[in-house]
C-alpha atoms as a PDB file:
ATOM      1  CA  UNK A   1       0.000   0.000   0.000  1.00  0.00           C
ATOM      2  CA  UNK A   2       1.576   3.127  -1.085  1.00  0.00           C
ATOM      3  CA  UNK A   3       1.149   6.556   0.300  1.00  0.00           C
ATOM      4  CA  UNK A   4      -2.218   7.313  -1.320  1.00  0.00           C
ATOM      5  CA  UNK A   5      -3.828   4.571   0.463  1.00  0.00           C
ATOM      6  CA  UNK A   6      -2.484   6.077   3.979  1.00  0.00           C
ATOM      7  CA  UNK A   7      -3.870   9.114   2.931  1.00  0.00           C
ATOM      8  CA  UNK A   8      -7.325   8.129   2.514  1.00  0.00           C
ATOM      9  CA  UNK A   9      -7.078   5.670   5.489  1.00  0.00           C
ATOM     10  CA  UNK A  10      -6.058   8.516   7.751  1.00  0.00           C
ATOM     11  CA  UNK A  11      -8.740  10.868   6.083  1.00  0.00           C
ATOM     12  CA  UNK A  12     -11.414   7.957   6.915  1.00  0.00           C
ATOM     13  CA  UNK A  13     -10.344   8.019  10.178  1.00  0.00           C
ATOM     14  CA  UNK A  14     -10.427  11.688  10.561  1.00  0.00           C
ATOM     15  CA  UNK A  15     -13.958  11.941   9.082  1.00  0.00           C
ATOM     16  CA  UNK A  16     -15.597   9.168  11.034  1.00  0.00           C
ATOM     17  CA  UNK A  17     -14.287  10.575  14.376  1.00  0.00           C
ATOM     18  CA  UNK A  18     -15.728  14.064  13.400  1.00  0.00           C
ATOM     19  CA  UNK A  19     -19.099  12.361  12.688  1.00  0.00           C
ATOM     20  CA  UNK A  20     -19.817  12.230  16.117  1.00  0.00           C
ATOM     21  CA  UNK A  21     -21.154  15.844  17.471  1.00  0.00           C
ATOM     22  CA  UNK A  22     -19.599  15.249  20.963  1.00  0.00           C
ATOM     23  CA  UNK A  23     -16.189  14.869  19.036  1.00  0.00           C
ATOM     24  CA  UNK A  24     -16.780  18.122  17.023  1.00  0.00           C
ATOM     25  CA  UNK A  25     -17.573  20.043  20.154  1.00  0.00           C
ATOM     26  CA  UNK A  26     -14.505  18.454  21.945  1.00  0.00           C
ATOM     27  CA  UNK A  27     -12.714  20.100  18.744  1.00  0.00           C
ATOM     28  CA  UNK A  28     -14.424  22.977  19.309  1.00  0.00           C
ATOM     29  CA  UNK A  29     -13.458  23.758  22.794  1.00  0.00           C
ATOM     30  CA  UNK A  30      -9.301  22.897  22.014  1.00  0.00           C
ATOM     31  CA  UNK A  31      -9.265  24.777  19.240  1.00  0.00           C
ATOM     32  CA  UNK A  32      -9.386  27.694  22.109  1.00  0.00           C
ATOM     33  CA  UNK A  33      -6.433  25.838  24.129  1.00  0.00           C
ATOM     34  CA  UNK A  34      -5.301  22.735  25.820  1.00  0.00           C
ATOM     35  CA  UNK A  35      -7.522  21.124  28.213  1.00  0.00           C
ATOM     36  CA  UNK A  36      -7.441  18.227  30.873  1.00  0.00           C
ATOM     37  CA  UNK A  37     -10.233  14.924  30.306  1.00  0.00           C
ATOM     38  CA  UNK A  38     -11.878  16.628  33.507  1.00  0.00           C
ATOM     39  CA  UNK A  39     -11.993  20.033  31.921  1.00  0.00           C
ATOM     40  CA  UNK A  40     -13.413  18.661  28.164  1.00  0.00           C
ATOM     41  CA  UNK A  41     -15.612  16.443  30.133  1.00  0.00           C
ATOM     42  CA  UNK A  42     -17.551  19.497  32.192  1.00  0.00           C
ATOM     43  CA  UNK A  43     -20.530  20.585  29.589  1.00  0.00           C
ATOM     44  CA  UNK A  44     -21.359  16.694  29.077  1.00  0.00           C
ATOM     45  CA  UNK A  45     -24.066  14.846  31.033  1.00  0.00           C
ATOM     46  CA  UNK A  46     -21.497  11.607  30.798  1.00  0.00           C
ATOM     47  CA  UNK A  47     -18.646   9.866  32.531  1.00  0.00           C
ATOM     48  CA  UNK A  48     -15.108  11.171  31.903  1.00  0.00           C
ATOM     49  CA  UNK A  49     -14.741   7.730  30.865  1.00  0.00           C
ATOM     50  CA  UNK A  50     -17.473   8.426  28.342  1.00  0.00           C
ATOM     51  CA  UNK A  51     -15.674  11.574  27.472  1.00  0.00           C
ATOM     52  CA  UNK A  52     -12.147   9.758  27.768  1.00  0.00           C
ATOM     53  CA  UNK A  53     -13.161   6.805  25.240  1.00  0.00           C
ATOM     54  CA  UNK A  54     -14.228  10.512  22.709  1.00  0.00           C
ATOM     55  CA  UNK A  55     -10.783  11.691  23.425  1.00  0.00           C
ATOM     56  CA  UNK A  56      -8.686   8.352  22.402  1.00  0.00           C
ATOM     57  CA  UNK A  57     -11.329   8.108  19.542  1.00  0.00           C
ATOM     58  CA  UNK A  58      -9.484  11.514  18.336  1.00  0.00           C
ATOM     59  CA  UNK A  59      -6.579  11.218  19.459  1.00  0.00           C
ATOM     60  CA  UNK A  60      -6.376   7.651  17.076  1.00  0.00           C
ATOM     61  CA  UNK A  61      -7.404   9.945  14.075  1.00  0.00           C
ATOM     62  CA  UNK A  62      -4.433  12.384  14.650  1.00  0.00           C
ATOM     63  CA  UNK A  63      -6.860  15.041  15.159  1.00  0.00           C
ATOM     64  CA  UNK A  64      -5.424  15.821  18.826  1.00  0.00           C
ATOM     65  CA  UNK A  65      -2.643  15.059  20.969  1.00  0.00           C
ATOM     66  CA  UNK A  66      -1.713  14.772  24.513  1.00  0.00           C
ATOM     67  CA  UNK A  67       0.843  16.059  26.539  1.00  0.00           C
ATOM     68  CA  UNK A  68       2.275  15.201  29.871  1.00  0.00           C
ATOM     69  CA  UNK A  69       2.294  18.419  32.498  1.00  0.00           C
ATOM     70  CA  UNK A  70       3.122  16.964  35.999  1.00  0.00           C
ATOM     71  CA  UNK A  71       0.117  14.512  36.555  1.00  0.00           C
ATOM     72  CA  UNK A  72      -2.160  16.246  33.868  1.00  0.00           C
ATOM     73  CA  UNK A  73      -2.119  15.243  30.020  1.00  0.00           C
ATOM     74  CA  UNK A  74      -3.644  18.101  28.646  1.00  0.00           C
ATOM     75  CA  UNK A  75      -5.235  17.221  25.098  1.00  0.00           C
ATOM     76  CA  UNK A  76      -4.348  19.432  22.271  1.00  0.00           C
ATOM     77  CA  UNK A  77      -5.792  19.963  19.069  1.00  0.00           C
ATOM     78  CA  UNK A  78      -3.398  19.257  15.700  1.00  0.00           C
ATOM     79  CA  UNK A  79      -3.668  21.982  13.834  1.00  0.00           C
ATOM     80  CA  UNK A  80      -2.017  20.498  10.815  1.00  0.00           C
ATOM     81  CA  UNK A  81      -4.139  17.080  10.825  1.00  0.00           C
ATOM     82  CA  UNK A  82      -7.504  19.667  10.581  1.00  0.00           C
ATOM     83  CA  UNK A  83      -5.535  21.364   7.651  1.00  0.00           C
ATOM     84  CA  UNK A  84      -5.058  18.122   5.671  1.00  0.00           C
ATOM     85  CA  UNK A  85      -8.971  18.159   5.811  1.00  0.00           C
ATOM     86  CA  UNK A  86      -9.020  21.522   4.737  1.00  0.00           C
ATOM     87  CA  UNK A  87      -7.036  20.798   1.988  1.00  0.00           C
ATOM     88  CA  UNK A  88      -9.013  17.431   0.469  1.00  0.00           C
ATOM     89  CA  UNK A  89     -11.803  19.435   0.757  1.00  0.00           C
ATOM     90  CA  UNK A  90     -10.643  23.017  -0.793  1.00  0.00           C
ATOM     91  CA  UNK A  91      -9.443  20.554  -4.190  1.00  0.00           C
ATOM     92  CA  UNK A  92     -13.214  19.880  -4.794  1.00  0.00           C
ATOM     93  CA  UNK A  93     -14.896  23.210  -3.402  1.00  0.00           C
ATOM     94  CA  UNK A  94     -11.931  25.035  -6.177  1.00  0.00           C
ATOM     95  CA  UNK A  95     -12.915  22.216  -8.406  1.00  0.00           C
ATOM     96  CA  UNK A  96     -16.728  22.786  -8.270  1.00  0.00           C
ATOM     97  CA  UNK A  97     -16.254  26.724  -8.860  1.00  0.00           C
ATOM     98  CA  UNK A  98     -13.919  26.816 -11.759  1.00  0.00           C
ATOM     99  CA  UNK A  99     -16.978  24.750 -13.013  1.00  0.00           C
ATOM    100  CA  UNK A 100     -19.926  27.083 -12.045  1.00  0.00           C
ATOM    101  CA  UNK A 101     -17.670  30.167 -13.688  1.00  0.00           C
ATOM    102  CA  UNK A 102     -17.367  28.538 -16.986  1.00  0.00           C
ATOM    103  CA  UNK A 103     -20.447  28.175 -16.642  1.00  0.00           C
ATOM    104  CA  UNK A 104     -21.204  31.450 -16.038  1.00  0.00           C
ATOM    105  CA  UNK A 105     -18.991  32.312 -18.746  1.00  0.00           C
ATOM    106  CA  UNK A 106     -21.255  30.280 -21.133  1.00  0.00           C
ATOM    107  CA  UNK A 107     -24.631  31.811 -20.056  1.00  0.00           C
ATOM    108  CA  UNK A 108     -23.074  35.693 -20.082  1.00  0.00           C
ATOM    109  CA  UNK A 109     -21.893  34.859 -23.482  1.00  0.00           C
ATOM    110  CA  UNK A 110     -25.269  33.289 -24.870  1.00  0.00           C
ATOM    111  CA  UNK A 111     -27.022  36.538 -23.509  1.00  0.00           C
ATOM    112  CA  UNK A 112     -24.925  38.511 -25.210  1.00  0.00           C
ATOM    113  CA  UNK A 113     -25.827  36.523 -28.627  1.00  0.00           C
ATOM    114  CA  UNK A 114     -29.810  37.260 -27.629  1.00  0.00           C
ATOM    115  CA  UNK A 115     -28.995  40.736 -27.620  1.00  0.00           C
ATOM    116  CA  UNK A 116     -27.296  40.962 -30.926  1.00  0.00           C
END
């Protein structure tokens, strides 16, 4: 398996953990800063084991990363891992436009033969 296929394991990965809504709002709180399991785990009505098994779910995908600090291990969110998503996504949203301006194109330029 060549590089290619890690790349689309690794965006599977990535996607599927971000499918879950308690994932994207763990993503949502780091990308304002590190945080301990205890301190993700406060706005959830669930266990911090409920919260932990989120955070290893993430943490598989590459999306975040832990630390050691003393007895904490904050979590921290990969910055570069969310760009890689960015990125597959941005070739098909810049793919999908240059379409809809030829487009465009095409139409201006038939309205301009109707007014001739």
């Amino acid at each position: 398996m060549g590089n290619g296929a890690d790349q689309e394991k690794h965006l599977d990965r990535a996607f599927l953990a971000l499918a879950d809504p308690v994932r994207r709002a763990l993503i949502a709180r780091l990308s304002r800063g590190p945080a301990t399991v205890n301190e993700l785990a406060e706005p959830f009505a669930m266990s911090k084991q409920g919260v932990s098994k989120h955070i290893q779910v993430l943490e598989a995908a590459g999306l975040i990363t832990r630390s050691r600090n003393a007895q904490q291990r904050p979590c921290h969110l990969d910055p570069a891992a969310l760009e890689a998503l960015t990125a597959w996504i941005d070739t098909y949203r810049l793919e999908a436009e240059r379409q809809f301006r030829r487009l465009d194109s095409l139409m201006e330029t038939m309205k301009q033969g109707e007014k001739k």
